[in-house]
Protein backbone atom coordinates (compact mmCIF):
# COMPACT_ATOMS: atom_id res chain seq x y z
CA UNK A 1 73.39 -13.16 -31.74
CA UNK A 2 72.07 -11.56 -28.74
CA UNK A 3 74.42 -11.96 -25.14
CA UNK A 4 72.24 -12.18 -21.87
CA UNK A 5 74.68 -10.39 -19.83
CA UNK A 6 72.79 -6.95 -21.73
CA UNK A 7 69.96 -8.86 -22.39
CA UNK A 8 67.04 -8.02 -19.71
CA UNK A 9 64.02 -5.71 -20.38
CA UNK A 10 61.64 -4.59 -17.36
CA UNK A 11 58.62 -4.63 -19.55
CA UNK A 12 55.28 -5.66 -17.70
CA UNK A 13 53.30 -8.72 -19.02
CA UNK A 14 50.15 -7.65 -21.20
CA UNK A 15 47.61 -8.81 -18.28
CA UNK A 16 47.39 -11.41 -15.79
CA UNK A 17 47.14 -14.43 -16.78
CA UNK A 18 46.47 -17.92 -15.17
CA UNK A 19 49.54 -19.76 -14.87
CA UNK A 20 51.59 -16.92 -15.67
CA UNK A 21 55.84 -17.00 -14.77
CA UNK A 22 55.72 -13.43 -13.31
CA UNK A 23 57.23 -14.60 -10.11
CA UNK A 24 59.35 -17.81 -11.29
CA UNK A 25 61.15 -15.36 -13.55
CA UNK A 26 63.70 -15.42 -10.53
CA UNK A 27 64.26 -19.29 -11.49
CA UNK A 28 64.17 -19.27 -15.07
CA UNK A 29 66.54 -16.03 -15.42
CA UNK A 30 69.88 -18.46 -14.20
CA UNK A 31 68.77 -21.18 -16.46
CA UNK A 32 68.34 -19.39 -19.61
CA UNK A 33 71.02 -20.15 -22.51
CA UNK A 34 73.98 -17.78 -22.79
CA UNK A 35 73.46 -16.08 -26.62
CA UNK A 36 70.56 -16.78 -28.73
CA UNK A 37 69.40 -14.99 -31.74
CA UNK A 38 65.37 -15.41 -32.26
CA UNK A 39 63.23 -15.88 -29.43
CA UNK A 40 59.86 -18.19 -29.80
CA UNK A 41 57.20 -18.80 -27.63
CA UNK A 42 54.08 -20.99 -28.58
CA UNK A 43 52.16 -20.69 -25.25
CA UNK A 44 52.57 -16.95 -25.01
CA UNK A 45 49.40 -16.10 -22.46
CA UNK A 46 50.54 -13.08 -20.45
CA UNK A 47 54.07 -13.10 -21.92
CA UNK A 48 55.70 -12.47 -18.60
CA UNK A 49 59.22 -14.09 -19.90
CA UNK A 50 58.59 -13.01 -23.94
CA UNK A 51 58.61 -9.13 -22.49
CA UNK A 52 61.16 -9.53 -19.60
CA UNK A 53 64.33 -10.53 -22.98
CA UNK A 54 65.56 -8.89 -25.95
CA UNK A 55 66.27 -10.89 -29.11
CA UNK A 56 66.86 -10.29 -32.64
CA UNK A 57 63.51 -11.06 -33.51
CA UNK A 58 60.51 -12.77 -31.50
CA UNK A 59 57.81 -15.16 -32.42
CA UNK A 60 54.94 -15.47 -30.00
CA UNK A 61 51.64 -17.94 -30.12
CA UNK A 62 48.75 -18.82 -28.54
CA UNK A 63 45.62 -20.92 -29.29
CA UNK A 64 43.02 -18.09 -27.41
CA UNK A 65 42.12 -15.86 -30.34
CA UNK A 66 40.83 -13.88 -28.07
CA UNK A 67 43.96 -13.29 -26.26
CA UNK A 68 45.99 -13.18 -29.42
CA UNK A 69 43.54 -10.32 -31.25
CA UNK A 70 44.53 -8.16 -28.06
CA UNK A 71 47.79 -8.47 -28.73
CA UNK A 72 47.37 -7.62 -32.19
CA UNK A 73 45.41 -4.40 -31.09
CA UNK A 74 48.25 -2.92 -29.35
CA UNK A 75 50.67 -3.72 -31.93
CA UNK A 76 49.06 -1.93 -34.69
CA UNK A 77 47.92 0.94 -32.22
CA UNK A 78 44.11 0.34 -33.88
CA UNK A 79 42.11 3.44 -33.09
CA UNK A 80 39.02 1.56 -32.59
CA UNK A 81 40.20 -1.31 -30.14
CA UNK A 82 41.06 2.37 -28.24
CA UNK A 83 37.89 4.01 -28.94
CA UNK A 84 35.87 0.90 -27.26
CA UNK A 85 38.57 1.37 -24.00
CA UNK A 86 38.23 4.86 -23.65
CA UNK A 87 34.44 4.05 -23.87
CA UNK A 88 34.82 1.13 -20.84
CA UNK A 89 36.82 4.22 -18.97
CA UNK A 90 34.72 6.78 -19.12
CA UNK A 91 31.65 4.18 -18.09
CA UNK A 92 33.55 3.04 -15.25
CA UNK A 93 34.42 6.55 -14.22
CA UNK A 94 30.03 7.81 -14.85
CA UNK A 95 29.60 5.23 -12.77
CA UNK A 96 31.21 6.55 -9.81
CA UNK A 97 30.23 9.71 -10.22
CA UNK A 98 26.81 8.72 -10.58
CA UNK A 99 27.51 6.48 -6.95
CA UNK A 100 28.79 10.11 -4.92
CA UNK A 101 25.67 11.86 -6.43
CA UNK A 102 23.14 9.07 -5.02
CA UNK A 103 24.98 8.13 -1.82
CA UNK A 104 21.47 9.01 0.13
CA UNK A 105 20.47 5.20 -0.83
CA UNK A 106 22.48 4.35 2.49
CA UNK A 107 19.87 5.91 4.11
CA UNK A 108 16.91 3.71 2.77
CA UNK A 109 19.39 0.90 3.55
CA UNK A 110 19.49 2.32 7.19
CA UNK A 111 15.38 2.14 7.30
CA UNK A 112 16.11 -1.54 5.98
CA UNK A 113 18.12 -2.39 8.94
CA UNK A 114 15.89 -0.58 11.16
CA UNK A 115 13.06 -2.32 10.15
CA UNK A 116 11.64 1.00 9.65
CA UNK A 117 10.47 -0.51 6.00
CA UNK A 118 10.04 -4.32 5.33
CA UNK A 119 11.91 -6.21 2.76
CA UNK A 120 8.81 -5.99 0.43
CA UNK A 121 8.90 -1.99 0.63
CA UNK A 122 12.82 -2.17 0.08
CA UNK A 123 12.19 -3.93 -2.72
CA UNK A 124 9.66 -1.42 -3.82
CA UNK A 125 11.65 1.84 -2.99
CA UNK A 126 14.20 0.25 -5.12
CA UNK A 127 12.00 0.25 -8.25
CA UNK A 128 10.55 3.58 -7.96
CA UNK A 129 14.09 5.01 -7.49
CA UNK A 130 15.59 2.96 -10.84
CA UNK A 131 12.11 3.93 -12.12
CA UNK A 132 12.64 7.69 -12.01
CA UNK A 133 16.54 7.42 -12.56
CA UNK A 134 16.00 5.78 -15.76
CA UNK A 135 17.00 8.22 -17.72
CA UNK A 136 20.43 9.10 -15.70
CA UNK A 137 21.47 5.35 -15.10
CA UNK A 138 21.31 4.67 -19.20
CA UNK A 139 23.22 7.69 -19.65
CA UNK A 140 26.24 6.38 -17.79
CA UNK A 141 27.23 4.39 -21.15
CA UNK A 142 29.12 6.04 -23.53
CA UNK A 143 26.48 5.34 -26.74
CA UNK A 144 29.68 3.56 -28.60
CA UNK A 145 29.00 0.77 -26.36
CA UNK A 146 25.47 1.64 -25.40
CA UNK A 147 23.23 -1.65 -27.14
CA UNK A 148 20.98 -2.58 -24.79
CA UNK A 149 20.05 0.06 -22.00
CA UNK A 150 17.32 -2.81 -20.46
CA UNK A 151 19.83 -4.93 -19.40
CA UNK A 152 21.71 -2.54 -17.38
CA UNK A 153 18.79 -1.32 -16.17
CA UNK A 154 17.41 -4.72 -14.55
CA UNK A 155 21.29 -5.39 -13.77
CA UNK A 156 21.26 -2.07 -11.70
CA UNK A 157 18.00 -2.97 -10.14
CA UNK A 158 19.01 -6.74 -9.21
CA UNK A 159 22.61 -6.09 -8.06
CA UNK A 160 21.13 -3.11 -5.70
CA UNK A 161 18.28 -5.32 -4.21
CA UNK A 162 20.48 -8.62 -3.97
CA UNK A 163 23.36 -6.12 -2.36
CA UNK A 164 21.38 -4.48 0.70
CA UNK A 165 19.35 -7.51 1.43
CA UNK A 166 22.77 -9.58 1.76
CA UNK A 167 23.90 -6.34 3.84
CA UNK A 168 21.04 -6.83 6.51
CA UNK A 169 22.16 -10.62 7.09
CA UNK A 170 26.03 -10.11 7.31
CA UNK A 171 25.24 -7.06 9.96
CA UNK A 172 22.33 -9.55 11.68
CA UNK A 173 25.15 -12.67 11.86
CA UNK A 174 28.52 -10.13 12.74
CA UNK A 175 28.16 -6.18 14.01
CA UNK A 176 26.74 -3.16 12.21
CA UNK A 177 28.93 -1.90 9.06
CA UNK A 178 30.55 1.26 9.85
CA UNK A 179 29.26 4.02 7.07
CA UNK A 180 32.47 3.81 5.11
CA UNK A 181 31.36 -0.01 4.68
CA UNK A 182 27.57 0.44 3.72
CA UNK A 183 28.86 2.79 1.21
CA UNK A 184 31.60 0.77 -0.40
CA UNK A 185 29.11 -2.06 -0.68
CA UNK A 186 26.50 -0.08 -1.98
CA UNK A 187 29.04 1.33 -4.92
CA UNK A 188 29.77 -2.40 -5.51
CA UNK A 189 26.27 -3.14 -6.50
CA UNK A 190 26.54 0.17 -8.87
CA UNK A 191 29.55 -1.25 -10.31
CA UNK A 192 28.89 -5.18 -10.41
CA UNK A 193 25.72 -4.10 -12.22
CA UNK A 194 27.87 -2.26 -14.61
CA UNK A 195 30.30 -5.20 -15.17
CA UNK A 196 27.25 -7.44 -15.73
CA UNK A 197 26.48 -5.21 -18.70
CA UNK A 198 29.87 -5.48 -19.91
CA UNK A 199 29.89 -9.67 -19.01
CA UNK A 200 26.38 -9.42 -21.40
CA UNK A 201 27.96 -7.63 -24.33
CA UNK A 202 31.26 -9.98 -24.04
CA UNK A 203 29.01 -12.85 -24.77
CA UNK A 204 27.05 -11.85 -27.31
CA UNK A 205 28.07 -13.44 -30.58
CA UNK A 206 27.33 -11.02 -32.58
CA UNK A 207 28.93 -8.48 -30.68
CA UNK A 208 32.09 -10.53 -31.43
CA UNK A 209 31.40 -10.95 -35.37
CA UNK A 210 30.26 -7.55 -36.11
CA UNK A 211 32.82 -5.59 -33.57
CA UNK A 212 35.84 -7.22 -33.08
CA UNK A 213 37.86 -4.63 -31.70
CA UNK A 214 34.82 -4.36 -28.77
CA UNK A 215 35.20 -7.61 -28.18
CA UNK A 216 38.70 -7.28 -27.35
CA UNK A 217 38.40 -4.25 -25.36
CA UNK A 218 35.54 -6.20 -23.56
CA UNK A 219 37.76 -8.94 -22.98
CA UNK A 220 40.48 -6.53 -21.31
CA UNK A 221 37.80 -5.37 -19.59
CA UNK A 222 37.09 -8.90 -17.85
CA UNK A 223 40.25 -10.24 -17.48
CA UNK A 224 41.19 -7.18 -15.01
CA UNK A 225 37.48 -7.01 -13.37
CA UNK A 226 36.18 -10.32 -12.92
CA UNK A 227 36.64 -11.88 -9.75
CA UNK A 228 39.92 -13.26 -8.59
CA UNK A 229 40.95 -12.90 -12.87
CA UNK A 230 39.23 -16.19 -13.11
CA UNK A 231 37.76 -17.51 -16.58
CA UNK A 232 35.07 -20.19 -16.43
CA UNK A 233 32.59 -20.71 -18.83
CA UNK A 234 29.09 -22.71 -18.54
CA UNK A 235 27.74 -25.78 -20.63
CA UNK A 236 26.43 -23.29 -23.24
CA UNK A 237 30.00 -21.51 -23.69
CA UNK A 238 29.26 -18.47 -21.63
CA UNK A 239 31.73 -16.74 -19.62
CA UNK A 240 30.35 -16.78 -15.90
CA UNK A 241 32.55 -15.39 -13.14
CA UNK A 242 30.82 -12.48 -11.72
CA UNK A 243 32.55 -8.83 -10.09
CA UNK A 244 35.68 -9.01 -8.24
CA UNK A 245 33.94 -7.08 -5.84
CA UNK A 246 34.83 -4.07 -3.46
CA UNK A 247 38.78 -4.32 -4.16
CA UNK A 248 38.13 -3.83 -7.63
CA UNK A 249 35.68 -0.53 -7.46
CA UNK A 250 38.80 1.92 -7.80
CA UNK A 251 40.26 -0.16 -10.05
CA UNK A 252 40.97 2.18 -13.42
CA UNK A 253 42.27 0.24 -16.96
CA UNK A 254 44.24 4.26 -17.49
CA UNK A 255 47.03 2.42 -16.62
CA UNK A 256 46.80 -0.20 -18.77
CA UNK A 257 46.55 2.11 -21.95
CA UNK A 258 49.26 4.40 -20.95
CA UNK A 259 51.34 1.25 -20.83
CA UNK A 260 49.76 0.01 -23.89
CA UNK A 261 51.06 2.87 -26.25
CA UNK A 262 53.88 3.21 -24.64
CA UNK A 263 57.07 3.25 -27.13
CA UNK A 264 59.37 0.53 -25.40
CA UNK A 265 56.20 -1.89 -25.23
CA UNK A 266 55.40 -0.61 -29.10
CA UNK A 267 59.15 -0.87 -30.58
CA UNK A 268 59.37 -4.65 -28.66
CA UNK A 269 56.00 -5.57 -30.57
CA UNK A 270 57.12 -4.70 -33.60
CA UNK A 271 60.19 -6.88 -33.68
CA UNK A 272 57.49 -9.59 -32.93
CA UNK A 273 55.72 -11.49 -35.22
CA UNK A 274 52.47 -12.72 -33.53
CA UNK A 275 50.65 -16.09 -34.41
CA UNK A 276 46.81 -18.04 -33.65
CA UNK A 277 48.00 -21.32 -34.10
CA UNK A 278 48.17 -25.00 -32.76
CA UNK A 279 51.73 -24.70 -31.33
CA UNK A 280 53.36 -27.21 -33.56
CA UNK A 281 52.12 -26.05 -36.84
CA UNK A 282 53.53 -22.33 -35.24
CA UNK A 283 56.91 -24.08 -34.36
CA UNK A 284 57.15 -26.38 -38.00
CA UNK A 285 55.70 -22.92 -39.82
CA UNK A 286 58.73 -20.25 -38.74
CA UNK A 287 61.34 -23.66 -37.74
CA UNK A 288 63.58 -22.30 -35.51
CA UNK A 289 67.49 -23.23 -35.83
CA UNK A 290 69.70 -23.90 -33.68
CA UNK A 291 70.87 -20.67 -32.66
CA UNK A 292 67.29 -19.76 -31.43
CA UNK A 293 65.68 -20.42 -28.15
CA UNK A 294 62.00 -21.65 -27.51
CA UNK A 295 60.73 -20.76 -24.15
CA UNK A 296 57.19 -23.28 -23.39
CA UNK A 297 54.79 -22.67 -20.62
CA UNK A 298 52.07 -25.29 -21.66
CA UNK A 299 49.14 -25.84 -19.95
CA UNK A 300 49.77 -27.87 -16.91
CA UNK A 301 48.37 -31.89 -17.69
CA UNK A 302 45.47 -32.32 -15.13
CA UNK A 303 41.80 -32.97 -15.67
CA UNK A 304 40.85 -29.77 -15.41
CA UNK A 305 43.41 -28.22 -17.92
CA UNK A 306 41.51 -26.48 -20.01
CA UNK A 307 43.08 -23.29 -21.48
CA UNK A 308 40.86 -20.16 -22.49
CA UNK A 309 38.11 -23.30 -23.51
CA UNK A 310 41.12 -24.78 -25.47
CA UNK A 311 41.49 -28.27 -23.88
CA UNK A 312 45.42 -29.55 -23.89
CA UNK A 313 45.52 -33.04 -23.53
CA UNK A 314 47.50 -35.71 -22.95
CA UNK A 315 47.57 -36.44 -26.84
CA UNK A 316 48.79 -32.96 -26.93
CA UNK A 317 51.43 -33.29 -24.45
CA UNK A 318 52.76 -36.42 -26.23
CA UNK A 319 52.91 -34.17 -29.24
CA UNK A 320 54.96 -31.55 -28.10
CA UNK A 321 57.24 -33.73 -26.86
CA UNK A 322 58.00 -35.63 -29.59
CA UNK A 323 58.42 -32.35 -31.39
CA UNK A 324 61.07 -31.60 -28.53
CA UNK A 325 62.89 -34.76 -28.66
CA UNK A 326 63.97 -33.19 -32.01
CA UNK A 327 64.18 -30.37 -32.16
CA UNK A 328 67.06 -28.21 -33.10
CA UNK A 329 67.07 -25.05 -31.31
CA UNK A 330 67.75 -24.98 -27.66
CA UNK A 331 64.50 -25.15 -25.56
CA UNK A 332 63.13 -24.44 -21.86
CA UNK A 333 60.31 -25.90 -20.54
CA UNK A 334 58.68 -24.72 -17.23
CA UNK A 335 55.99 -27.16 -15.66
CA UNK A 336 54.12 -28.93 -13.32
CA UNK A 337 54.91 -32.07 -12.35
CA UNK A 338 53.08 -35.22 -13.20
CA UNK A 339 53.42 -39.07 -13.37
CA UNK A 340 52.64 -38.09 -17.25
CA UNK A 341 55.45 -35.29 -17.72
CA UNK A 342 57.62 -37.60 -15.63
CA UNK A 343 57.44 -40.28 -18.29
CA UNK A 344 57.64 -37.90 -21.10
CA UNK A 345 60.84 -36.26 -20.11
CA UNK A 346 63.18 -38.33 -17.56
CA UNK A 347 65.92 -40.26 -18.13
CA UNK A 348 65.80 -39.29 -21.75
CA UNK A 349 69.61 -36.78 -21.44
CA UNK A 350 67.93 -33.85 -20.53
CA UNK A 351 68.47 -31.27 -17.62
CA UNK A 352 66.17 -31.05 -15.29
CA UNK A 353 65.75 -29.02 -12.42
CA UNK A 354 62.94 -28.20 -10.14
CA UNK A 355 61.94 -25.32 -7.61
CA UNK A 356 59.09 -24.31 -5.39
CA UNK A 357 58.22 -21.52 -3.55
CA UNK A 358 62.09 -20.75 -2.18
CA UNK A 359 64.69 -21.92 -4.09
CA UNK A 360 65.88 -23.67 -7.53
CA UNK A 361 67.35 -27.67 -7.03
CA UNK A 362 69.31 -29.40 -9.36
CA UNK A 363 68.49 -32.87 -9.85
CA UNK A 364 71.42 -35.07 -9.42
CA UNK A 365 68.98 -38.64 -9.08
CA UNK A 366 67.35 -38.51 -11.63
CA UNK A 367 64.81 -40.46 -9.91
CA UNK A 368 63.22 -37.95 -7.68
CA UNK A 369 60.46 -37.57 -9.58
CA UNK A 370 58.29 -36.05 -6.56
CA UNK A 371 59.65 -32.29 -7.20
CA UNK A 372 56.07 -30.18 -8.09
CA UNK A 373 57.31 -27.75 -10.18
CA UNK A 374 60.15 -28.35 -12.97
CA UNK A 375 62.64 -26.55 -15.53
CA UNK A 376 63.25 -29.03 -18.14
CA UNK A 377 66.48 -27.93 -20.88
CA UNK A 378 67.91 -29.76 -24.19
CA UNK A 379 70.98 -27.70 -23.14
């Protein structure tokens, strides 16, 4: 049975992930139980407390498949979820290359602004140059991930237009960019129009049947470049959130690999075993005992809690808590706080605490129910 006093990694969640207990791991650290010997999670996401502990063993879960198969990826070190990355790297890295060599656009942007050339000639300058740099603009993808060289193409054209006619009517409303400006918005069009390529592939069905391990190196892909790290999908299931923008043109995913294959990350996940399940057939599958600790992050109960397109209800929150009011092994929950949780969880023997930005606050009435954020403990 492990003791907490030794019982601290400093391993880095997987990726950012909404709702993720990076920063509360201040709060949750003092509450956790003293020894435990397996460690479960069923909401895993990011894994921000699953990599911060050591344990015997570890179960992990989540419902986003897509989320999950990245995990499973960098457990079993597959070479081809790394041969799609290194493919995304290199792109990224053609791209700005390409963007230094063809810097002189800022010039037809200055003509733009001038009004040396109308809008209609912009637009037409624009064309002949994509025109001519056909050939150099396709070659930017790596041909593992090169499958349809049109749709960068008009993505290249579009994002360039779009980006120096939205140039002319920031400078008209505020001042004149300096250069360094123009030219970091200009290598945000080259790079949005990239990402749009990328955004394409990631929602192509069949890219995610027939190439799996693309799919989940697209998905990395997103989850670090899309704007803000949001995920929203439209009515027909598409993922929609465009570039981050010109914060996110240096941005590398090196990093990201080096930490991937990294031995401490490697030797945790495999002392993990990894599940795509609804949590409670996960929980009732491995049954943990009461020597083990579950740690649950669910999705927070609002109308807009939707998680990776899995919806988590308030049937669903009545489930898990009934699970919880018997369950065996000693548990943590960390959530928001609503007249729902409220009902589900006070004045039913448990301890409760709650925090916010500052500090941690035990609850001695146990009817202050207007705390936002709660710990909730069988222990």
């Amino acid at each position: 049975m492990a003791n907490l006093a030794a019982n601290f990694n400093h391993l880095k969640p997987l990726l950012k992930w909404a709702g993720g207990k990076e920063k509360e791991i201040k709060y949750i650290v003092p509450c956790l139980p003293d020894t435990f010997t397996n460690y479960f999670e069923p909401f895993v996401g990011g894994g921000s407390v699953y990599m911060s502990l050591n344990a015997e063993h570890y179960f992990i879960n989540d419902k986003s498949d897509e989320l999950i198969s990245l995990y499973q990826n960098i457990a079993q070190e597959n070479p081809d979820f790394y041969k799609y990355v290194d493919a995304i790297i290199d792109a990224w890295d053609n791209m700005t290359d390409y963007f230094l060599a063809h810097k002189h656009l800022g010039e037809t942007y200055k003509c733009y602004r001038s009004d040396t050339i109308a809008q209609e000639e912009l637009k037409e300058t624009i064309n002949w140059y994509v025109k001519k740099e056909d050939g150099s603009i396709k070659g930017i993808i790596p041909s593992d991930i090169l499958f349809d060289k049109q749709v960068l193409i008009n993505e290249f054209k579009k994002n360039l237009v779009r980006k120096l006619l939205r140039m002319k009517v920031i400078e008209e409303q505020k001042n004149k960019l300096p250069d360094e400006d123009l030219y970091n918005n200009i290598e945000t069009a080259f790079k949005s129009a990239l990402y749009m390529y990328f955004r394409y592939l990631y929602n192509r069905e069949d890219i995610k049947e027939k190439y799996p391990e693309l799919h989940s190196a697209l998905f990395l892909f997103i989850r670090n470049y899309s704007y803000s790290g949001m995920f929203r999908y439209n009515d027909k299931g598409e993922f929609n959130v465009p570039y981050g923008g010109i914060g996110y043109n240096g941005k590398t995913l090196k990093k990201k690999k080096e930490y991937y294959q990294s031995k401490p990350l490697l030797d945790h996940l495999q002392d993990t075993t990894i599940e795509n399940l609804d949590f409670e057939t996960f929980l009732t599958r491995h049954n943990p005992t009461e020597n083990d600790f579950i740690f649950l992050d669910p999705p927070y109960d609002s109308e807009f809690s939707t998680y990776s397109q899995n919806s988590f209800t308030e049937r669903e929150q009545r489930r898990l808590a009934n699970y919880l009011y018997n369950c065996q092994a000693k548990w943590m929950m960390v959530i928001k706080n609503t007249p729902l949780i409220s009902s589900l969880y006070f004045d039913r023997g448990l301890n409760i605490q709650a925090f916010d930005k500052k500090y941690l606050v035990s609850f001695m009435n146990r009817n202050d129910k207007n705390a936002e954020h709660l710990i909730i403990m069988n222990y």
